[in-house]
C-alpha atoms as a PDB file:
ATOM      1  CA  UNK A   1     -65.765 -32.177   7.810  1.00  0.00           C
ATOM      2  CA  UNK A   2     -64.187 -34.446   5.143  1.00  0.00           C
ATOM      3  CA  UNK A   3     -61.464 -36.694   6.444  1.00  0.00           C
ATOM      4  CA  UNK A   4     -57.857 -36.482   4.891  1.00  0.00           C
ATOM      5  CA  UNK A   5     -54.900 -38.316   4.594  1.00  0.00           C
ATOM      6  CA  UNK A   6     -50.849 -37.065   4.027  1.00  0.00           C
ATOM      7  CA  UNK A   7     -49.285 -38.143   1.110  1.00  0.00           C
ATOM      8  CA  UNK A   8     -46.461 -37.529  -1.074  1.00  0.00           C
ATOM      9  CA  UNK A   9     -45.614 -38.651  -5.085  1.00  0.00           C
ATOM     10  CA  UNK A  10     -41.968 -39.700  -5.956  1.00  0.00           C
ATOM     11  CA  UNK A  11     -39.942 -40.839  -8.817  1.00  0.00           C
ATOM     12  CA  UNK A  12     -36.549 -42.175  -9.415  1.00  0.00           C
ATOM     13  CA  UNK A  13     -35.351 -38.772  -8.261  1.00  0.00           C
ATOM     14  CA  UNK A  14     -36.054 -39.622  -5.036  1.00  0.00           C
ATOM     15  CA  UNK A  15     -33.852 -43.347  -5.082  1.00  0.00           C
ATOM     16  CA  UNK A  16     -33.389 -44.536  -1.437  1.00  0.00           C
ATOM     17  CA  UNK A  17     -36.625 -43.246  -0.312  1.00  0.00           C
ATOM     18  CA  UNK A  18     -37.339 -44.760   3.619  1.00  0.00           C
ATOM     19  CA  UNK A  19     -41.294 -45.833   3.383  1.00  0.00           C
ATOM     20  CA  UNK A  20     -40.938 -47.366   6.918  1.00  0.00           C
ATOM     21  CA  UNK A  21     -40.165 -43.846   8.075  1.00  0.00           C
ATOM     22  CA  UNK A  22     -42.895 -41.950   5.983  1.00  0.00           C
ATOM     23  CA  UNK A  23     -45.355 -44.679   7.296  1.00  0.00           C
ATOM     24  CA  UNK A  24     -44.312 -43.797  11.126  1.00  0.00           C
ATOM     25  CA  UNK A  25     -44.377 -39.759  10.783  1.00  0.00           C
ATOM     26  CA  UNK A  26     -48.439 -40.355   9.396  1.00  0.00           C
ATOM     27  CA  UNK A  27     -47.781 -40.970   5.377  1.00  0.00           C
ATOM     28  CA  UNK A  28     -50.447 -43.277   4.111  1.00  0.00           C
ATOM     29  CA  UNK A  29     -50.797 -42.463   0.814  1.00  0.00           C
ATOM     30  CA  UNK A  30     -48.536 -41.939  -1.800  1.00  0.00           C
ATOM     31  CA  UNK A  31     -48.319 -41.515  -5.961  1.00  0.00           C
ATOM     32  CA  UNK A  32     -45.505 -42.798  -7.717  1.00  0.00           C
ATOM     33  CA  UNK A  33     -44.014 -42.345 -11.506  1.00  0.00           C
ATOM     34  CA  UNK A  34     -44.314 -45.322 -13.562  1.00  0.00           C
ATOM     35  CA  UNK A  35     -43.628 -43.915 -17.394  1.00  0.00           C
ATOM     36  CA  UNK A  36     -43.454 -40.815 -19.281  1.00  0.00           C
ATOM     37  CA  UNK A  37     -43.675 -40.235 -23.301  1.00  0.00           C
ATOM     38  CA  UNK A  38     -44.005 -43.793 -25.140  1.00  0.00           C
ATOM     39  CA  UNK A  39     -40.242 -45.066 -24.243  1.00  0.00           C
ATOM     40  CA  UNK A  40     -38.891 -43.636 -20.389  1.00  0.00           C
ATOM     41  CA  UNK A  41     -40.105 -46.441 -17.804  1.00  0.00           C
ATOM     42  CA  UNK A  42     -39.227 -45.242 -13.731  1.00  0.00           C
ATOM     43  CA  UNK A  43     -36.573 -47.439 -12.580  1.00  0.00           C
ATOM     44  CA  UNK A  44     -37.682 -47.365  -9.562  1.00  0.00           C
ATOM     45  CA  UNK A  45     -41.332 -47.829  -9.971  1.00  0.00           C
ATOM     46  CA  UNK A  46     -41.447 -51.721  -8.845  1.00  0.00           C
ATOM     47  CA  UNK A  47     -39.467 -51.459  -6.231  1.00  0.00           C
ATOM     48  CA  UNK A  48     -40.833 -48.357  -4.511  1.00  0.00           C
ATOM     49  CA  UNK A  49     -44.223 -49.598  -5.523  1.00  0.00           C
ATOM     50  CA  UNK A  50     -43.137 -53.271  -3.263  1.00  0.00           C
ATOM     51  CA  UNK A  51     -41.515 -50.914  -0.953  1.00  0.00           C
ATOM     52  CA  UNK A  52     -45.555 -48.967  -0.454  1.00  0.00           C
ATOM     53  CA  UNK A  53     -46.740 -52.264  -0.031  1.00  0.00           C
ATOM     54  CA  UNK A  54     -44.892 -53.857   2.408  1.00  0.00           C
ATOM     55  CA  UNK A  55     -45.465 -50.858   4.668  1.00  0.00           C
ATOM     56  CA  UNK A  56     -49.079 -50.537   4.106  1.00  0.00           C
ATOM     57  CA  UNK A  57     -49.147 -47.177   2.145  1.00  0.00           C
ATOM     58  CA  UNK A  58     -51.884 -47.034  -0.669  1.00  0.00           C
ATOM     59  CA  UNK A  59     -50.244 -46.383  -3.471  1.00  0.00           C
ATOM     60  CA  UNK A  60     -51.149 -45.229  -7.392  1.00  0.00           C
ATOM     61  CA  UNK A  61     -49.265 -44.640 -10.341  1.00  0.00           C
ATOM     62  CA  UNK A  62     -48.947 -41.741 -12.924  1.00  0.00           C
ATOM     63  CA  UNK A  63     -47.681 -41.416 -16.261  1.00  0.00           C
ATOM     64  CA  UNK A  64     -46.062 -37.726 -17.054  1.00  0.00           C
ATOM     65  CA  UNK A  65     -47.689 -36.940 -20.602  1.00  0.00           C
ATOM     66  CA  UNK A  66     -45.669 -35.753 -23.813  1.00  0.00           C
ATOM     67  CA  UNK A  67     -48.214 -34.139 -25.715  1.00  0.00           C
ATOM     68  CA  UNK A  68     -46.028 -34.464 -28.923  1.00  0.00           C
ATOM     69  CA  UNK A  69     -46.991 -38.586 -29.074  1.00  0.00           C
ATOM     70  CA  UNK A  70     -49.715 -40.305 -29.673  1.00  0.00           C
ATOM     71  CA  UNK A  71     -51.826 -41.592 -26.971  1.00  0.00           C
ATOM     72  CA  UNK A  72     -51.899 -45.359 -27.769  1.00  0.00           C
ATOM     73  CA  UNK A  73     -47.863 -45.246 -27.400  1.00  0.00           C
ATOM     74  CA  UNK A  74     -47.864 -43.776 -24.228  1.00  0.00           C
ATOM     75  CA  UNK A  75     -50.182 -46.061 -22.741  1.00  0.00           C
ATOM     76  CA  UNK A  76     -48.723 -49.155 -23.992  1.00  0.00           C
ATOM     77  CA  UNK A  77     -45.434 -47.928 -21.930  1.00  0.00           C
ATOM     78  CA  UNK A  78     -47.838 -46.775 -19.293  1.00  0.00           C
ATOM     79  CA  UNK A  79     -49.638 -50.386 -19.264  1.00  0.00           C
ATOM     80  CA  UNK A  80     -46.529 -51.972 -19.481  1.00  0.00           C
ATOM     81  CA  UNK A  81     -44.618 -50.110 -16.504  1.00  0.00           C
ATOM     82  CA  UNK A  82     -47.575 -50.917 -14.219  1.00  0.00           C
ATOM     83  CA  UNK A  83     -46.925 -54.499 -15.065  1.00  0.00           C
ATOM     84  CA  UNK A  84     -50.486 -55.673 -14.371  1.00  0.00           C
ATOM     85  CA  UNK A  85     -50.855 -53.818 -11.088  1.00  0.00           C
ATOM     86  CA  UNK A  86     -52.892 -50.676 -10.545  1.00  0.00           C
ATOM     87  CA  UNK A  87     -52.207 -50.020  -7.363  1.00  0.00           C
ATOM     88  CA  UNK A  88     -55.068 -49.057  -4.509  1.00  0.00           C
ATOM     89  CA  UNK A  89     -55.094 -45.745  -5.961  1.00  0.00           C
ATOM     90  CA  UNK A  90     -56.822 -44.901  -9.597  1.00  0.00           C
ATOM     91  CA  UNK A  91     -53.710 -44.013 -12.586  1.00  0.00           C
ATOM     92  CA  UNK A  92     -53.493 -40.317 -12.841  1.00  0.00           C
ATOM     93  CA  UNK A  93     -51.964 -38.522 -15.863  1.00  0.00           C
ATOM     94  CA  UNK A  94     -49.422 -35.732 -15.000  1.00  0.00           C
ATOM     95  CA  UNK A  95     -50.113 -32.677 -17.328  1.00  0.00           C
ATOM     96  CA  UNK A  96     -47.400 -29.833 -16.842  1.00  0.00           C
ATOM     97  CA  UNK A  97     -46.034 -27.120 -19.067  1.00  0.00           C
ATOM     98  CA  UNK A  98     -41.950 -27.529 -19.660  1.00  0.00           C
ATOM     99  CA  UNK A  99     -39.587 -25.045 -18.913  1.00  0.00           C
ATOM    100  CA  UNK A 100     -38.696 -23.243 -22.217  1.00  0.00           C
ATOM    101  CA  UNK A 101     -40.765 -23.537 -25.092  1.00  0.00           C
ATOM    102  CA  UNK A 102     -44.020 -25.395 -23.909  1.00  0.00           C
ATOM    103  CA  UNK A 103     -44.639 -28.328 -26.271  1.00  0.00           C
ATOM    104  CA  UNK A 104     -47.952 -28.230 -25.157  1.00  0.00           C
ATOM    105  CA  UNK A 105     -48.520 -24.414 -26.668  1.00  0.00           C
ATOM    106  CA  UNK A 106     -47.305 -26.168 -30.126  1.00  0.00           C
ATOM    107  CA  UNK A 107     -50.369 -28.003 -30.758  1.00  0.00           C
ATOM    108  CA  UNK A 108     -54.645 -26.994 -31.392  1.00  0.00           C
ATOM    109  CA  UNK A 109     -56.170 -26.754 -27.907  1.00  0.00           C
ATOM    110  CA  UNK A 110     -58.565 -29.644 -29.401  1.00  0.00           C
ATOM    111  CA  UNK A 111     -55.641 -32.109 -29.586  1.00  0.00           C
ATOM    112  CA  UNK A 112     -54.487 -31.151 -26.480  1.00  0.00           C
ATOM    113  CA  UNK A 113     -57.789 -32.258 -24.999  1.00  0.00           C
ATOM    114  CA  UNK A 114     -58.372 -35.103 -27.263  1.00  0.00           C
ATOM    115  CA  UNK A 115     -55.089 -36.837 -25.974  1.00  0.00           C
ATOM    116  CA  UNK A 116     -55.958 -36.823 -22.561  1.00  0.00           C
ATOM    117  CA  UNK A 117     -59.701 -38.091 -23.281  1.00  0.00           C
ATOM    118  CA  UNK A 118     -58.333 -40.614 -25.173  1.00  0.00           C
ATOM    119  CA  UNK A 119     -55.698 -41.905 -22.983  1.00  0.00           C
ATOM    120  CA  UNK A 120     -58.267 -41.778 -20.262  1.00  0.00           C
ATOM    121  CA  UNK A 121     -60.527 -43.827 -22.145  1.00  0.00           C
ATOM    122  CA  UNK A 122     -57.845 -46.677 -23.106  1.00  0.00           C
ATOM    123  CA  UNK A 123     -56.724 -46.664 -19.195  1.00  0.00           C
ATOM    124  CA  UNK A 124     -60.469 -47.623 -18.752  1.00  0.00           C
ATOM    125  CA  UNK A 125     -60.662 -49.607 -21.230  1.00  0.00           C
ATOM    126  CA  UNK A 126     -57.269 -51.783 -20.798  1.00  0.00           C
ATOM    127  CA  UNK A 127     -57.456 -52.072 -16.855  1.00  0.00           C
ATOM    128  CA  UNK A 128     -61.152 -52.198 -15.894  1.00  0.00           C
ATOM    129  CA  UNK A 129     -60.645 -48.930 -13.315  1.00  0.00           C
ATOM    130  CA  UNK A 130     -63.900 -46.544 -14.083  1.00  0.00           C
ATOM    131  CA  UNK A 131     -61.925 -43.503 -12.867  1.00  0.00           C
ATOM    132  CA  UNK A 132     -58.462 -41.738 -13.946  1.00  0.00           C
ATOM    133  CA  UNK A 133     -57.066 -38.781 -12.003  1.00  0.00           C
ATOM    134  CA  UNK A 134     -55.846 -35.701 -13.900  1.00  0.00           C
ATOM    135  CA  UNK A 135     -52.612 -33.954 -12.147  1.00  0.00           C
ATOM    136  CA  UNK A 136     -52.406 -30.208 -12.911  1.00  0.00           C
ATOM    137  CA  UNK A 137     -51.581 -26.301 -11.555  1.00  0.00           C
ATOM    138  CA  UNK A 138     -55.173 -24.359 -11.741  1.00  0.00           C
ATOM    139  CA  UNK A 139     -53.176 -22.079 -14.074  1.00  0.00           C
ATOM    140  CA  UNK A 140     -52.169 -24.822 -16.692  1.00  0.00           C
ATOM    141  CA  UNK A 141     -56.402 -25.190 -16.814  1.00  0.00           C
ATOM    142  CA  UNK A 142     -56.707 -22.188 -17.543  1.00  0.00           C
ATOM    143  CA  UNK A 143     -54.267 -21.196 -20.117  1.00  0.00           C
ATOM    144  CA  UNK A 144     -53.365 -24.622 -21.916  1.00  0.00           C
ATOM    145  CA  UNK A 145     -56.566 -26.526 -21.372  1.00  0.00           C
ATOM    146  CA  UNK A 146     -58.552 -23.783 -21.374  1.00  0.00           C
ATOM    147  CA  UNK A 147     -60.857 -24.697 -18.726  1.00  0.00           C
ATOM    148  CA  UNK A 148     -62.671 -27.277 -21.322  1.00  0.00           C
ATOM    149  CA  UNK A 149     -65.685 -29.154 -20.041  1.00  0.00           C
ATOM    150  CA  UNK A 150     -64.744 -31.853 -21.262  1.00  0.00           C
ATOM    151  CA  UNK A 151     -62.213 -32.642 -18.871  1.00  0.00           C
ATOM    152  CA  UNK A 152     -65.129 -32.483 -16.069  1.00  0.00           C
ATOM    153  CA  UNK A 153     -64.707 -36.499 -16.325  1.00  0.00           C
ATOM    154  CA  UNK A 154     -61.631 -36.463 -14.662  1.00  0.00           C
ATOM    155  CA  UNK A 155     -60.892 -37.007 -11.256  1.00  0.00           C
ATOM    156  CA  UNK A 156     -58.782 -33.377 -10.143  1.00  0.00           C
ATOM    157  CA  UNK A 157     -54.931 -33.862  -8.789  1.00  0.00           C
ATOM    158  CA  UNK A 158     -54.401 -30.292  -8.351  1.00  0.00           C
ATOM    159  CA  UNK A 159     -50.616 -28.483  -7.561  1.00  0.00           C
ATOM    160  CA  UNK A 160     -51.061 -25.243  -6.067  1.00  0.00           C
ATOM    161  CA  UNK A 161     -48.184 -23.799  -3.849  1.00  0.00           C
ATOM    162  CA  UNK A 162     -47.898 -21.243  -0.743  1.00  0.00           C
ATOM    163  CA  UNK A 163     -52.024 -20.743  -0.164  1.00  0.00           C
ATOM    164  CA  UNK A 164     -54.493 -21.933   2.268  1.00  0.00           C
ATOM    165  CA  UNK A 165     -56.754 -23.603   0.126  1.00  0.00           C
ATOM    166  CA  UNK A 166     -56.090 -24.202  -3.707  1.00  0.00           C
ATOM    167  CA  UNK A 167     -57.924 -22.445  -6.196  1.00  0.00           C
ATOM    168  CA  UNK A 168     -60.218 -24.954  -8.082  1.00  0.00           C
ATOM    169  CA  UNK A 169     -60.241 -24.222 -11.782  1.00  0.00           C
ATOM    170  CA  UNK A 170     -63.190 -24.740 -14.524  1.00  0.00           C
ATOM    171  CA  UNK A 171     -64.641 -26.902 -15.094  1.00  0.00           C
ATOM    172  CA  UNK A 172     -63.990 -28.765 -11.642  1.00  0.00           C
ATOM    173  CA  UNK A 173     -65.801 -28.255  -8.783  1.00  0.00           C
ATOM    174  CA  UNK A 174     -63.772 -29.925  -6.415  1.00  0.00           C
ATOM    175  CA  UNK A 175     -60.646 -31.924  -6.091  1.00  0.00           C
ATOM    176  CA  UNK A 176     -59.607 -35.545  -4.698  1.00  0.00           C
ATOM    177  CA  UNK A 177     -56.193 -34.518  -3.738  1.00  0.00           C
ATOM    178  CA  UNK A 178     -53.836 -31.373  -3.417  1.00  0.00           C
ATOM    179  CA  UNK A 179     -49.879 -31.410  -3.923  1.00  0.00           C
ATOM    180  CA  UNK A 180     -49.483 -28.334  -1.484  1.00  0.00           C
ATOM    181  CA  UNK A 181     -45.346 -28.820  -1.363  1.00  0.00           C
ATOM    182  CA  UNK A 182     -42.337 -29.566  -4.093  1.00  0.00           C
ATOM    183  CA  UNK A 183     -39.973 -28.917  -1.248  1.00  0.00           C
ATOM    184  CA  UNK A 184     -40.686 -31.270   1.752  1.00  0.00           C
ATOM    185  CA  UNK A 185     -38.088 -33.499   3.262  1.00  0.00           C
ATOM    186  CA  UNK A 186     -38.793 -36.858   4.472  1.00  0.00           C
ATOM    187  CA  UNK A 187     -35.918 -38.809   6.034  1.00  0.00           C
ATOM    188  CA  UNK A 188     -32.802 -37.993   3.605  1.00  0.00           C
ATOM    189  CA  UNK A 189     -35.349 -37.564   0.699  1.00  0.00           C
ATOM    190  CA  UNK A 190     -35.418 -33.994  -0.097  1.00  0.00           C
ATOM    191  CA  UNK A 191     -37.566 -32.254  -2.687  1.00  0.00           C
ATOM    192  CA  UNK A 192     -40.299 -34.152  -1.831  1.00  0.00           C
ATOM    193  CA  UNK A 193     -44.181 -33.405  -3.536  1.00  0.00           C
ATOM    194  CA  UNK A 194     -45.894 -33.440  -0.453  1.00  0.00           C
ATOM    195  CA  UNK A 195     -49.789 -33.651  -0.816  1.00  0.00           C
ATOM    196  CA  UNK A 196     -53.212 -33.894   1.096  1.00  0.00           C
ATOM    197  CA  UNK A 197     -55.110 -36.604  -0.251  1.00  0.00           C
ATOM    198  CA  UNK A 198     -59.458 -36.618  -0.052  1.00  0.00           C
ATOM    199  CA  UNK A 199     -59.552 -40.516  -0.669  1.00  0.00           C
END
């Protein structure tokens, strides 16, 4: 049986957040938001990411993805919110339909795919990692990525609420972490992403 670890992913929603405490109730790995778009940078990404650190919590970073910009703008804000510093964890990029009209429905399926494989390849390419995680719900595959095999290359972040054991879409076969929770409280931090991590 595979070991696992408990984890959770913040952003500046969750400002305050007590690492110390997440460390003592069994946290020991954790995702945090570092940029989103080509211009938003987290505010609180240094400081929670020093915060990880300093209470030995292996920590990675995400970007949240605007499919309506080109991919060398977002990661030059991605790049430049990491500030040099991966993290223990490989960079993930968070793919998730908006409430509303879905930006994502507005352009070909082809570009859709085409801007994550090429912001996956500059990650690669800029910071020397040879693996970037892809965050998405097994129903975004199917319906706005259309369970492409291309994406195959991707390491699989997947959100699934209220089963079991998530559902792993096409063209994965398995997946290196699961965000099981948007709801879970740690400490005064509510609204939490709580998540079972594989590495």
């Amino acid at each position: 049986m595979s070991t696992t670890y408990a984890g959770f992913d913040i952003s500046h929603h969750q400002q305050g957040f007590d690492f110390q405490l997440a460390r003592r109730q069994g946290y020991t790995r954790c995702y945090l938001k570092a940029s989103q778009g080509s211009v938003f940078k987290d505010p609180s990404y240094a400081t929670f990411r020093q915060q990880a650190e300093a209470n030995e919590i292996l920590h990675g970073a995400y970007h949240f993805v605007d499919p309506t910009i080109m991919s060398k703008s977002q990661i030059v804000n991605f790049l430049t919110a990491l500030d040099g510093t991966v993290g223990n964890l490989f960079p993930v990029l968070d793919a998730e339909s908006s409430r509303g009209k879905d930006p994502w429905m507005t352009i070909e399926l082809d570009t859709r795919i085409n801007l994550l494989l090429n912001m996956r390849s500059q990650i690669i390419r800029s910071t020397g990692i040879d693996s970037v995680g892809l965050y998405a719900s097994p129903s975004f595959i199917d319906e706005v990525l259309n369970n492409d095999p291309r994406l195959s290359v991707f390491k699989l972040w997947i959100a699934e609420y209220g089963v079991l054991v998530p559902r792993i879409p096409a063209p994965f076969t398995t997946y290196y972490a699961w965000q099981y929770s948007e709801s879970g409280t740690i400490g005064n931090a509510e609204e939490v992403d709580l998540n079972t991590f594989m590495v």
